[in-house]
N, C-alpha and C. Protein backbone atom coordinates (compact mmCIF):
# COMPACT_ATOMS: atom_id res chain seq x y z
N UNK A 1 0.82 -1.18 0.00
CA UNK A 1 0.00 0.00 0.00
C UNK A 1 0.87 1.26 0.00
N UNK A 2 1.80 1.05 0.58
CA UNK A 2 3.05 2.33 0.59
C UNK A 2 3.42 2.73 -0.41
N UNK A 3 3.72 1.42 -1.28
CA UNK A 3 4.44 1.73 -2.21
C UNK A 3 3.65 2.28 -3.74
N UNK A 4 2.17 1.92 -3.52
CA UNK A 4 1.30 2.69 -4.49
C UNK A 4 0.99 3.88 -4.36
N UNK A 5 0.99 4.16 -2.94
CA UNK A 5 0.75 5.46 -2.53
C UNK A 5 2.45 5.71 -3.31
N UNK A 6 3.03 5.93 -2.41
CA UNK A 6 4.65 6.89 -3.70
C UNK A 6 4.33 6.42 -5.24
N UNK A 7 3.82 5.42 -5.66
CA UNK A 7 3.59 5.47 -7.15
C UNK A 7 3.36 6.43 -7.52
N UNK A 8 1.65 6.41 -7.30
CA UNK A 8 0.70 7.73 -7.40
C UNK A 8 0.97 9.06 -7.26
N UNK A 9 1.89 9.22 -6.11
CA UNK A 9 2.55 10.66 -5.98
C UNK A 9 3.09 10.81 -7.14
N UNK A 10 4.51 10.44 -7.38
CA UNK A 10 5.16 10.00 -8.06
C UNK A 10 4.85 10.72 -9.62
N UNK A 11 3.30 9.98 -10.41
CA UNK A 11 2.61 9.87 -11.59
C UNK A 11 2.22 11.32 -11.21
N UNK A 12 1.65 11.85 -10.23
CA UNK A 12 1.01 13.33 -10.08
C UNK A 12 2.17 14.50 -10.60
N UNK A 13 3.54 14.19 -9.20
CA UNK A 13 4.23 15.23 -9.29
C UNK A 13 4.71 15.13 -11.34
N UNK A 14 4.94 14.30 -11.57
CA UNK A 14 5.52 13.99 -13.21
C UNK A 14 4.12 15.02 -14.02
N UNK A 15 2.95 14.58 -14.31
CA UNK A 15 1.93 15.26 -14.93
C UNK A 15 1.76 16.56 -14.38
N UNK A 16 2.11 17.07 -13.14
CA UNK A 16 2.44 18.54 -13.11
C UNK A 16 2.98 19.28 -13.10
N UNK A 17 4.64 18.40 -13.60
CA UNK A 17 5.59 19.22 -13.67
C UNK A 17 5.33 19.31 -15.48
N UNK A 18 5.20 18.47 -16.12
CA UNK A 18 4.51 18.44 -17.89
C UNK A 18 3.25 20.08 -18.26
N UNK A 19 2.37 19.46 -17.17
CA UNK A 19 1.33 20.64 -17.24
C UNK A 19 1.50 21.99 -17.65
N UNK A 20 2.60 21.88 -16.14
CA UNK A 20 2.71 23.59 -16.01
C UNK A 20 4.29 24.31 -16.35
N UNK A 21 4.91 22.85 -17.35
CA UNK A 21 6.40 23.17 -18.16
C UNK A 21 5.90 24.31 -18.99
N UNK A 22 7.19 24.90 -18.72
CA UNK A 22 7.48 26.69 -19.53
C UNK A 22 7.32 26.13 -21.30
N UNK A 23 6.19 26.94 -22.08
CA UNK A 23 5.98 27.09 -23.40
C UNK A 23 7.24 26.93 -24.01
N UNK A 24 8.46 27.54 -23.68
CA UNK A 24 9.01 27.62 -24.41
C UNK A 24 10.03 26.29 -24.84
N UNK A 25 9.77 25.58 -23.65
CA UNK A 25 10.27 24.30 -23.89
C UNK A 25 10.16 22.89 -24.81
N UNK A 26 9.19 23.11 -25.56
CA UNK A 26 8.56 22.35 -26.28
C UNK A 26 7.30 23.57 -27.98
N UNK A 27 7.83 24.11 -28.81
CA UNK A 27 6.96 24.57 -29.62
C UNK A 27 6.00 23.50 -29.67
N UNK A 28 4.68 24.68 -30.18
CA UNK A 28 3.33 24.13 -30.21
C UNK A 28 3.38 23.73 -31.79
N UNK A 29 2.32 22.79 -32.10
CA UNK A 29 1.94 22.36 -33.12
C UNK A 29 0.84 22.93 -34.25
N UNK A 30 1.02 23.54 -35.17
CA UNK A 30 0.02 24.05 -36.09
C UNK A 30 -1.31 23.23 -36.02
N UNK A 31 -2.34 24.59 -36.24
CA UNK A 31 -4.16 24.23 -36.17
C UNK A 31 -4.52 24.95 -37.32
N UNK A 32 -5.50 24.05 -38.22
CA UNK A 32 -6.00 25.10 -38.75
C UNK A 32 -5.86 24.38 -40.39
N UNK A 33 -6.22 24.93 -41.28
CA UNK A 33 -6.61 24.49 -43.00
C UNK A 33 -6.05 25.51 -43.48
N UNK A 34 -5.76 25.02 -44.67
CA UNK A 34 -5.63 26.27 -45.96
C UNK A 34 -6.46 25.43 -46.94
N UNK A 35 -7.33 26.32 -47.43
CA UNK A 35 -7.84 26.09 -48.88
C UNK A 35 -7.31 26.58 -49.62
N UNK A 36 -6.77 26.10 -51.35
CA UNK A 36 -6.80 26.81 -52.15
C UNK A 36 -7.22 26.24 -53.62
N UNK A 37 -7.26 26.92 -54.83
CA UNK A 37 -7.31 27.04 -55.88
C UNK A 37 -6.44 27.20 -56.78
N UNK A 38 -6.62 27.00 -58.34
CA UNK A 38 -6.03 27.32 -59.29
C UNK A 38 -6.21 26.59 -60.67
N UNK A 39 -5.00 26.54 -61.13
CA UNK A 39 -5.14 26.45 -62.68
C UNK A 39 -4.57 24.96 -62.63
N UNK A 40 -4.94 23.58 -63.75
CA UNK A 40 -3.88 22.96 -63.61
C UNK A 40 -4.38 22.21 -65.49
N UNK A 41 -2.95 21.81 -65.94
CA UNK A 41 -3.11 20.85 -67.10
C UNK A 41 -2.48 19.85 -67.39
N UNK A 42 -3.17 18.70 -67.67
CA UNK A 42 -3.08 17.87 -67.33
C UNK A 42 -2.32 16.42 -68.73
N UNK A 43 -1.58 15.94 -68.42
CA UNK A 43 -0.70 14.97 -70.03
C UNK A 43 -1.90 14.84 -70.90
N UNK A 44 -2.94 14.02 -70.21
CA UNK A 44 -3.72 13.15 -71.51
C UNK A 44 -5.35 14.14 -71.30
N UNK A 45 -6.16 14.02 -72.55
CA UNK A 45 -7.45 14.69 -72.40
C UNK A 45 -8.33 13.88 -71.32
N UNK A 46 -7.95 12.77 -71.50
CA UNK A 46 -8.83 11.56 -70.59
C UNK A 46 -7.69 11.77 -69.41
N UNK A 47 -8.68 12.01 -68.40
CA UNK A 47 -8.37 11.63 -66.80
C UNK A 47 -7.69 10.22 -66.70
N UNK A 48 -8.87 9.34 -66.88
CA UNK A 48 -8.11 8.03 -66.65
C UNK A 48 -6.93 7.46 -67.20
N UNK A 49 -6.23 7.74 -68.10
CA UNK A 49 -5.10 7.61 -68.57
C UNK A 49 -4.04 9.11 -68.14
N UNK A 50 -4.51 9.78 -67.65
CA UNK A 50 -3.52 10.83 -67.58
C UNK A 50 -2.40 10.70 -65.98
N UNK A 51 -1.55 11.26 -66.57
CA UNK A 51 -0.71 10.83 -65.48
C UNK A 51 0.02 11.92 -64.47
N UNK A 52 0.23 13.49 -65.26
CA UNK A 52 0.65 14.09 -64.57
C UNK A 52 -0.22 15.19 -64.72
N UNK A 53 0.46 16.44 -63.97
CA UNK A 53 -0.79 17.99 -63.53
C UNK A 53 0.05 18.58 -63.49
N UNK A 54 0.44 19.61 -64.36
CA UNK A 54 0.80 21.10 -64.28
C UNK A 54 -0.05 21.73 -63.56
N UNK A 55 1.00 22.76 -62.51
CA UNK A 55 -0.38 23.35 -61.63
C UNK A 55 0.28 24.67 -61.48
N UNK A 56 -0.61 25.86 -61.65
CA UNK A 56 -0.11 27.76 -61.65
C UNK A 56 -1.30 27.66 -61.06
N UNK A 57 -0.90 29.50 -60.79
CA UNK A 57 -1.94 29.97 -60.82
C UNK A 57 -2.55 29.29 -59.01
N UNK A 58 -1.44 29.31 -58.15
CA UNK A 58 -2.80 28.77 -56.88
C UNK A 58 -2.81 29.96 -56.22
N UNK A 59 -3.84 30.22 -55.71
CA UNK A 59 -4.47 31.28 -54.35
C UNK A 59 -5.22 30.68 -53.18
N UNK A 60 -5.04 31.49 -52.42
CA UNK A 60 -5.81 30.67 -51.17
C UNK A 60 -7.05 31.55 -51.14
N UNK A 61 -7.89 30.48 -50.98
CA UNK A 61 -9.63 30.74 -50.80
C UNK A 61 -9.71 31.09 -49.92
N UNK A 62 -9.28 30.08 -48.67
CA UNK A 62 -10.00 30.29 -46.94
C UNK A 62 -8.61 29.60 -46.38
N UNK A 63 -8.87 30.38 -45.64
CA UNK A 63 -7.79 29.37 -44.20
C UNK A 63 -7.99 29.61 -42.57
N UNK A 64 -7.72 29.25 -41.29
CA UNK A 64 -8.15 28.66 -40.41
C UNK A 64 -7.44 28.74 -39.88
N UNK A 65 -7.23 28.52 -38.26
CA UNK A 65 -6.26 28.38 -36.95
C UNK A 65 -5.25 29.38 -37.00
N UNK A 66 -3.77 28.62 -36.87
CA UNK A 66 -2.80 29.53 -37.03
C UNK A 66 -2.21 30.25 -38.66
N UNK A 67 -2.52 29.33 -39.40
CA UNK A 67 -2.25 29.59 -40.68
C UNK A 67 -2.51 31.05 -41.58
N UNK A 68 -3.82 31.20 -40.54
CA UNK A 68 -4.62 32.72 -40.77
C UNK A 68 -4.40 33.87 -39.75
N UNK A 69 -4.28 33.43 -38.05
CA UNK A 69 -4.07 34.32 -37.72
C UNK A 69 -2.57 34.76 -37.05
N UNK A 70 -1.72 33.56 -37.02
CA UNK A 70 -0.32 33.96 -36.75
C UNK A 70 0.35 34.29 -38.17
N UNK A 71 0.20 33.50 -39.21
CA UNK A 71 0.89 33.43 -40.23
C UNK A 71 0.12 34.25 -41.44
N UNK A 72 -0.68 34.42 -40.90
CA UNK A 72 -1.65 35.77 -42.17
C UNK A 72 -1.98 35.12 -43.36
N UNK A 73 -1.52 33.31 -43.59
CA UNK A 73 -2.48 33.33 -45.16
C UNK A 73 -3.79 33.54 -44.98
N UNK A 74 -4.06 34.20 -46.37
CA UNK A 74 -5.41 34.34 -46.35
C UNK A 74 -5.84 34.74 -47.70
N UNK A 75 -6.90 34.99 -48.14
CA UNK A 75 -7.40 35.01 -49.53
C UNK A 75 -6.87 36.54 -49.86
N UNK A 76 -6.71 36.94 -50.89
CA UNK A 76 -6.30 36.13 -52.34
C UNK A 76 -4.34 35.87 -52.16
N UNK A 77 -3.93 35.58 -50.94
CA UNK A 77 -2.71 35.39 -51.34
C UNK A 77 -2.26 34.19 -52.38
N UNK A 78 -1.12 34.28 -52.88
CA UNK A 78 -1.02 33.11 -53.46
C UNK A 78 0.72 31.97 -52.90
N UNK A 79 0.11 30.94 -53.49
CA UNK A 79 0.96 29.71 -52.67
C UNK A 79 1.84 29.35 -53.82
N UNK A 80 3.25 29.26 -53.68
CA UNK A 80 4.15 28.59 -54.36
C UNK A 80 3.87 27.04 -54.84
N UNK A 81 3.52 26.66 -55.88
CA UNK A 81 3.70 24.83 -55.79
C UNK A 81 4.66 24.70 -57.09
N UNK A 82 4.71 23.16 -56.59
CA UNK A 82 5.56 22.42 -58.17
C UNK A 82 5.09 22.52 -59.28
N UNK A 83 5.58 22.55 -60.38
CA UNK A 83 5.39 22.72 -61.60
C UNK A 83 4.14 21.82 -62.06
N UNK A 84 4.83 20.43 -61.62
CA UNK A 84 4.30 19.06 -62.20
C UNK A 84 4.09 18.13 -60.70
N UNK A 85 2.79 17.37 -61.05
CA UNK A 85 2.43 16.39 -60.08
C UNK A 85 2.26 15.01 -60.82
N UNK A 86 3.08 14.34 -60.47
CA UNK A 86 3.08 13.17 -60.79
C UNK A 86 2.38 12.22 -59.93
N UNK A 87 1.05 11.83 -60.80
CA UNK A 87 0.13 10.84 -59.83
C UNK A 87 0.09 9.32 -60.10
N UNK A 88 0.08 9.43 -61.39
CA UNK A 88 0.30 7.77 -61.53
C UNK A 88 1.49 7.18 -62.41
N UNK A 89 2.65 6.29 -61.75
CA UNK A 89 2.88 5.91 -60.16
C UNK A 89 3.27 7.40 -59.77
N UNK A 90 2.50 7.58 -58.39
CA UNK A 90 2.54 8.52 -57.26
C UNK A 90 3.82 9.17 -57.34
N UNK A 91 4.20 10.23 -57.49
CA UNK A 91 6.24 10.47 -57.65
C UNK A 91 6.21 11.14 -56.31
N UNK A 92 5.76 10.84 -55.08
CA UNK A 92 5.86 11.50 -53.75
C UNK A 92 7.71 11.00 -53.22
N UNK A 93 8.00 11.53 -52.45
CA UNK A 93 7.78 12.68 -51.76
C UNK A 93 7.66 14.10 -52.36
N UNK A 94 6.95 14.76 -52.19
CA UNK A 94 6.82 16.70 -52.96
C UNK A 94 7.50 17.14 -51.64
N UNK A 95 8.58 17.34 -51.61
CA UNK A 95 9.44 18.48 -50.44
C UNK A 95 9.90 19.55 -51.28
N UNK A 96 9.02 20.97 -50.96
CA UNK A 96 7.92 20.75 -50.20
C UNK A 96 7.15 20.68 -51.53
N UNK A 97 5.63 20.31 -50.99
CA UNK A 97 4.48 20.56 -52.59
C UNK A 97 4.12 21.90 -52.59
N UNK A 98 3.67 22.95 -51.36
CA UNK A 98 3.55 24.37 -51.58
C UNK A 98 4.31 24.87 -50.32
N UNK A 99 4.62 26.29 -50.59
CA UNK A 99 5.48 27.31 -49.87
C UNK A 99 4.39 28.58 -49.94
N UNK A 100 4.81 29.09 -48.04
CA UNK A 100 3.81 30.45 -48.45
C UNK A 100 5.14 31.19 -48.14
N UNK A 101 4.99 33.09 -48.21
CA UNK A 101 5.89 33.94 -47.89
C UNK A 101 6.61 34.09 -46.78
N UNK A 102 5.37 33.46 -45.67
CA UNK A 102 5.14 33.71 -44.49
C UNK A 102 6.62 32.42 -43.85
N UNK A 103 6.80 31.51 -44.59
CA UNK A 103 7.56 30.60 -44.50
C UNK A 103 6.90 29.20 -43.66
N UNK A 104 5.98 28.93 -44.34
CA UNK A 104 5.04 28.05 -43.84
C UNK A 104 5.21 26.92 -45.33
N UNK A 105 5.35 25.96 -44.99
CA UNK A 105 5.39 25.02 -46.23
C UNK A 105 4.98 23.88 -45.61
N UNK A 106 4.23 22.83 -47.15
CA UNK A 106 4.14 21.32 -46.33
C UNK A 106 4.69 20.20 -47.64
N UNK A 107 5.13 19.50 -46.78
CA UNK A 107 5.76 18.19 -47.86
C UNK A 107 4.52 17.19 -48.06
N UNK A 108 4.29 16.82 -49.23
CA UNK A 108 3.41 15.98 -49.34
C UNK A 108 4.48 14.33 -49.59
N UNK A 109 3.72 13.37 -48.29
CA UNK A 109 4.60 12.20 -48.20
C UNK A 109 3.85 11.27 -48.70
N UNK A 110 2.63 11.24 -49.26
CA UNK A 110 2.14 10.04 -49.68
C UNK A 110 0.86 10.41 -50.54
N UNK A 111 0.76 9.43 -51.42
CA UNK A 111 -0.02 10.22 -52.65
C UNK A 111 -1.29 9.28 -52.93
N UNK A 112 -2.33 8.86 -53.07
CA UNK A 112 -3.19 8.24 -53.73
C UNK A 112 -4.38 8.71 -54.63
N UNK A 113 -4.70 7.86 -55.77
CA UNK A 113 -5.92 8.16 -56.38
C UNK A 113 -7.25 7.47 -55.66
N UNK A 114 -8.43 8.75 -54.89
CA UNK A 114 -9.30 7.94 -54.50
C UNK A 114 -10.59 8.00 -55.53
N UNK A 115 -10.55 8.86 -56.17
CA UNK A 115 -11.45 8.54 -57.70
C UNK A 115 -11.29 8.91 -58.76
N UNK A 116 -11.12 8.34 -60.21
CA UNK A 116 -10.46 8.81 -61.26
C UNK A 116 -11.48 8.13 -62.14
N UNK A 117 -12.26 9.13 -62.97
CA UNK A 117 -13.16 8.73 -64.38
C UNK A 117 -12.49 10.01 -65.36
N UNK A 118 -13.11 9.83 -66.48
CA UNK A 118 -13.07 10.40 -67.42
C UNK A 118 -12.57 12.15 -67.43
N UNK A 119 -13.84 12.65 -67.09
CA UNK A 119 -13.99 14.26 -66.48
C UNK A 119 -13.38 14.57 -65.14
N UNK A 120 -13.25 13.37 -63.62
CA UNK A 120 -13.25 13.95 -62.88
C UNK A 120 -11.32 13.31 -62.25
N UNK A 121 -11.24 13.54 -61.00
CA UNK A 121 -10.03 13.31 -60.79
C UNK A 121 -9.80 13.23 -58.89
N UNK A 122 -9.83 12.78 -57.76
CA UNK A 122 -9.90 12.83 -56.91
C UNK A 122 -8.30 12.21 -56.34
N UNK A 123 -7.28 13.20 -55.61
CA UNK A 123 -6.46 12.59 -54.84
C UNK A 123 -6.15 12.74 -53.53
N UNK A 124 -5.49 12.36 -52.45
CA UNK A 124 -5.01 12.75 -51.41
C UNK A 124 -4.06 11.90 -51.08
N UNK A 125 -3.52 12.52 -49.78
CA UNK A 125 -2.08 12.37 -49.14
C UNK A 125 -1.87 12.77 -47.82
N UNK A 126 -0.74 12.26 -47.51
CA UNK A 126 -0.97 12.90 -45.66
C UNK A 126 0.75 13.39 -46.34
N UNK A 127 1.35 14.18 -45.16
CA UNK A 127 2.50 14.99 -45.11
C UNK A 127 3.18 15.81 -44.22
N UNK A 128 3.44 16.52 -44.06
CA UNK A 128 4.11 17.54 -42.91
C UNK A 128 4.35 18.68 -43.12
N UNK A 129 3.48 19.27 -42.57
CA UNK A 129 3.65 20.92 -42.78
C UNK A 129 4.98 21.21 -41.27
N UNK A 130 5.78 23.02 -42.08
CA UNK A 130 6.78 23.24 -41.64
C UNK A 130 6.52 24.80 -41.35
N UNK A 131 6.34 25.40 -40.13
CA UNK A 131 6.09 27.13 -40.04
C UNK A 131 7.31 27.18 -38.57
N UNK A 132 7.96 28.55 -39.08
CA UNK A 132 8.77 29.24 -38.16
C UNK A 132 8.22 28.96 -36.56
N UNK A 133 8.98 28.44 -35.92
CA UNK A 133 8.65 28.65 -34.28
C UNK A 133 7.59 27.42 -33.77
N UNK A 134 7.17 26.32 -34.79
CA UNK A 134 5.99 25.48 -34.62
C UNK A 134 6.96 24.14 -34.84
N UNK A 135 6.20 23.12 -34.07
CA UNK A 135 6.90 21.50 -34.29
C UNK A 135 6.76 21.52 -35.46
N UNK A 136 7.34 20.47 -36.43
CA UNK A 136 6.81 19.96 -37.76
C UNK A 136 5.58 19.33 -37.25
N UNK A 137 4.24 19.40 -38.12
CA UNK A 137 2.87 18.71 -37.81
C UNK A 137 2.64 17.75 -38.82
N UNK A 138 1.69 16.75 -38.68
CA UNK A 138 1.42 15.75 -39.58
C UNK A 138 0.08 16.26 -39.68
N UNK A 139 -0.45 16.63 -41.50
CA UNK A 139 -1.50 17.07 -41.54
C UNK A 139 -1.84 16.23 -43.22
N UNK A 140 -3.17 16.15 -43.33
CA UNK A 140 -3.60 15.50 -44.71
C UNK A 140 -3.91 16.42 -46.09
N UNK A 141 -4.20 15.93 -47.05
CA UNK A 141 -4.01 17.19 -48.42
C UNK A 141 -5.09 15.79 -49.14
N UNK A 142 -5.75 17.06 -49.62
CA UNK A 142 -6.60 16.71 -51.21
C UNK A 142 -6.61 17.96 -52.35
N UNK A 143 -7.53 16.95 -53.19
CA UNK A 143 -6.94 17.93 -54.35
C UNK A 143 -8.51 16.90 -55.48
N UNK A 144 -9.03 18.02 -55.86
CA UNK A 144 -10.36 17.40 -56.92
C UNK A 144 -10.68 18.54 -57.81
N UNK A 145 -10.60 17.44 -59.13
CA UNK A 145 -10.68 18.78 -60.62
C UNK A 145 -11.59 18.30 -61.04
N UNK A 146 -12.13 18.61 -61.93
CA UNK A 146 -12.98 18.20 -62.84
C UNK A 146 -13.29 18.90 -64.04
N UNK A 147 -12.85 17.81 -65.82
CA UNK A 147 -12.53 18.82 -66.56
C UNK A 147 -14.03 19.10 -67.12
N UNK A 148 -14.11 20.33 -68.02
CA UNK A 148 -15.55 20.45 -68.51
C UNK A 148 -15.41 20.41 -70.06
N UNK A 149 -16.15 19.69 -70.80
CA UNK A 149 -16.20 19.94 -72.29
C UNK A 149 -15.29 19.05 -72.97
N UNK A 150 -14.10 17.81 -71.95
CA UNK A 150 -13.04 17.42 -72.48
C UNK A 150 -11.76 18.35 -72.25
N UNK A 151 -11.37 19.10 -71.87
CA UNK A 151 -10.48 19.91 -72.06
C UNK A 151 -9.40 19.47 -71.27
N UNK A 152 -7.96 19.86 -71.63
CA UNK A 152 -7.10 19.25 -71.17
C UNK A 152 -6.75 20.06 -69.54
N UNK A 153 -7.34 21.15 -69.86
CA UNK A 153 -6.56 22.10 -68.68
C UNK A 153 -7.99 22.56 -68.06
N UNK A 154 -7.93 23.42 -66.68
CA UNK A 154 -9.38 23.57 -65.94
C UNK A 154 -8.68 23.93 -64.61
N UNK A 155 -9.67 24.03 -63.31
CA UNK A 155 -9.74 24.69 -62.53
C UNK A 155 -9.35 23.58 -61.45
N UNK A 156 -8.63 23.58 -60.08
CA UNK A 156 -8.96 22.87 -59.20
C UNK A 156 -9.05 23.23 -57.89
N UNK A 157 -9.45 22.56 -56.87
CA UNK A 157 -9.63 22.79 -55.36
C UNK A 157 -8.89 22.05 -54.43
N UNK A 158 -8.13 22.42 -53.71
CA UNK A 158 -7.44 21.71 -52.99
C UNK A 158 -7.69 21.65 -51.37
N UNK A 159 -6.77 21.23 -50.35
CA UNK A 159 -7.06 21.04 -49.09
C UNK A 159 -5.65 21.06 -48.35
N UNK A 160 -5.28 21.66 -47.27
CA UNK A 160 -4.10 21.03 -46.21
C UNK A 160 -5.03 21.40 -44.90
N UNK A 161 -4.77 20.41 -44.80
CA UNK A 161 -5.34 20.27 -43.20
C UNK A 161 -4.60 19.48 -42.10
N UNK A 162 -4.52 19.66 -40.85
CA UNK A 162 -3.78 19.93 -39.77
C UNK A 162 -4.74 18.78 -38.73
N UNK A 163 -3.95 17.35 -38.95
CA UNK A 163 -4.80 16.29 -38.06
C UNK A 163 -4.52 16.60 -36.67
N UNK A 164 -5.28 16.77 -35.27
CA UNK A 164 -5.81 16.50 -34.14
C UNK A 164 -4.64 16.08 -33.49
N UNK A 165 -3.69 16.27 -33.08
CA UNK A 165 -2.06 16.08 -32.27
C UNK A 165 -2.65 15.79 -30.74
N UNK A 166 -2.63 15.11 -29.87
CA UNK A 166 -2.95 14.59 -28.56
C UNK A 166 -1.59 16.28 -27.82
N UNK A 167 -1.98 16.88 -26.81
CA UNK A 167 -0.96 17.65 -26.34
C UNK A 167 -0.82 16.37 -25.01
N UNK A 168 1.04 16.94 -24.89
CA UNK A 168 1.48 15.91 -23.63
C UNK A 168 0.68 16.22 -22.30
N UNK A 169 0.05 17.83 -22.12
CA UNK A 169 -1.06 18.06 -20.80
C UNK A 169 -1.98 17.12 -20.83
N UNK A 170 -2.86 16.88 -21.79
CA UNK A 170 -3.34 15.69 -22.17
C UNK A 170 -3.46 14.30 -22.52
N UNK A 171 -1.63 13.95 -22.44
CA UNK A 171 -2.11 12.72 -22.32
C UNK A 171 -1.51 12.44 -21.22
N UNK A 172 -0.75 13.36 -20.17
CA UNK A 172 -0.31 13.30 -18.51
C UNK A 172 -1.73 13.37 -17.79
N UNK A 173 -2.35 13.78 -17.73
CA UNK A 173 -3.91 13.96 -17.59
C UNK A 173 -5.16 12.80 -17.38
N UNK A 174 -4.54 11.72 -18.97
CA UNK A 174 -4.78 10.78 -18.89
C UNK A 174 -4.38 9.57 -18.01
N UNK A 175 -3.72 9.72 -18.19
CA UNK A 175 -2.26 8.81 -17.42
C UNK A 175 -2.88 9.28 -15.72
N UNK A 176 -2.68 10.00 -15.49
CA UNK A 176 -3.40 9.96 -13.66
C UNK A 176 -4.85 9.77 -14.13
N UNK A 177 -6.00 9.88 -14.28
CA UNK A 177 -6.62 9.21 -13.87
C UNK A 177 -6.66 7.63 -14.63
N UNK A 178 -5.94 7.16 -15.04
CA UNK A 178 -5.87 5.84 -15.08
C UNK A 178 -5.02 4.98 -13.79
N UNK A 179 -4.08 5.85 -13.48
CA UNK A 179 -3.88 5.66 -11.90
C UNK A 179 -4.22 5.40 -11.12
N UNK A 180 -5.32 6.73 -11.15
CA UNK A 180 -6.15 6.54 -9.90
C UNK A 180 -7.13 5.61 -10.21
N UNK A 181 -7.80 5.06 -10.91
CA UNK A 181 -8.95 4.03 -10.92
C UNK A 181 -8.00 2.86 -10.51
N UNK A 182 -6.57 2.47 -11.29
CA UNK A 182 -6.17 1.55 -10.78
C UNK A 182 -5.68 1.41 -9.00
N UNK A 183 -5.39 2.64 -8.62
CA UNK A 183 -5.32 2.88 -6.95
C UNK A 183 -6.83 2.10 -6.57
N UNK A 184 -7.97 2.89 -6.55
CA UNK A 184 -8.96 2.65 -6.25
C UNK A 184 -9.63 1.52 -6.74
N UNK A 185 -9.43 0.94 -7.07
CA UNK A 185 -10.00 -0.76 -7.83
C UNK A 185 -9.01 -1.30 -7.03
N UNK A 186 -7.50 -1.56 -6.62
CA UNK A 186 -6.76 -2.03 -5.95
C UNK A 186 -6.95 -2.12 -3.94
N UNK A 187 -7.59 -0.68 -3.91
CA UNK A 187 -8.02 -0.77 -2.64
C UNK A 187 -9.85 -0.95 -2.09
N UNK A 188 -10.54 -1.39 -3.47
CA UNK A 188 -11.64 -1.80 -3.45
C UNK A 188 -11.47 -3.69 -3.00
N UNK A 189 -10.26 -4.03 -3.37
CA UNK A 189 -10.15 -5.25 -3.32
C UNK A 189 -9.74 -6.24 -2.57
């Protein structure tokens, strides 16, 4: 019983020394989307045989969290990308696939087609976005065109988004009360 009791201490003093550790010891992790747009053209007239995407011409539509209000993208800025996207076979890694001014960029690490007909074109990827003063984050990317009339070239919409990171307050947090139920189930018994 002694010795769960110092466990438990133990697990407390640790999750509150994590808690209430100085910011500066650990940068925070980017929140938040960028949408954008642009121009792209594409090898073959048919989608389903086409293999790569010239892409100009991007601007950002909307954006979200820090991306908008520490780092100021926001509409109509526009985003640096690669020339050419190579989708089928996937030519990932894109380090990076877009760059903003602000010095915010993300690498796209993994590439798939999740729907490809004729007119339309659906991909995504997960990757790692990179901003001054922030961890590297693991965030996901899409990207859906659709041509009109046959045409080789057209408009598209894209996505980076910023997956849900557990913070260590949170999972020290967790961690005691899993403690404590195991304290208390132990001295229920």
């Amino acid at each position: 019983m002694k010795l769960l009791k110092k466990s438990i201490a133990l697990i407390a003093l640790v999750g509150a020394m994590t808690a209430f550790a100085p910011s500066r010891a650990m940068a925070a992790f980017l929140t938040g989307t960028v949408d954008y747009g642009g121009a792209y053209t594409a090898d073959a007239e048919d989608l389903t045989v086409a293999t790569e995407l010239a892409i100009s011409n991007v601007i950002v539509l909307d954006s979200s969290g820090d991306f908008l209000n520490v780092f100021g993208i926001a509409f109509p800025d526009l985003l640096n990308h690669i020339a050419t996207l190579t989708f089928d076979p996937a030519g990932t890694p894109y380090t990076p696939l877009w760059t903003h001014a602000s010095g915010v960029s993300f690498d796209l690490t993994s590439l798939q087609i999740d729907q490809r007909e004729d007119n339309f074109l659906d991909l995504s990827g997960e990757g790692v976005f990179h901003a001054p003063g922030y961890e590297d984050t693991i965030g996901v990317w899409n990207l859906s065109l659709q041509q009109v009339n046959g045409q080789v070239s057209g408009s598209f919409s894209s996505s980076s988004i910023v997956e849900e990171v557990p913070e260590p307050v949170t999972i020290s947090l967790l961690g005691l009360g899993l403690a404590g139920l195991a304290a208390r189930r132990r001295k229920q018994a």
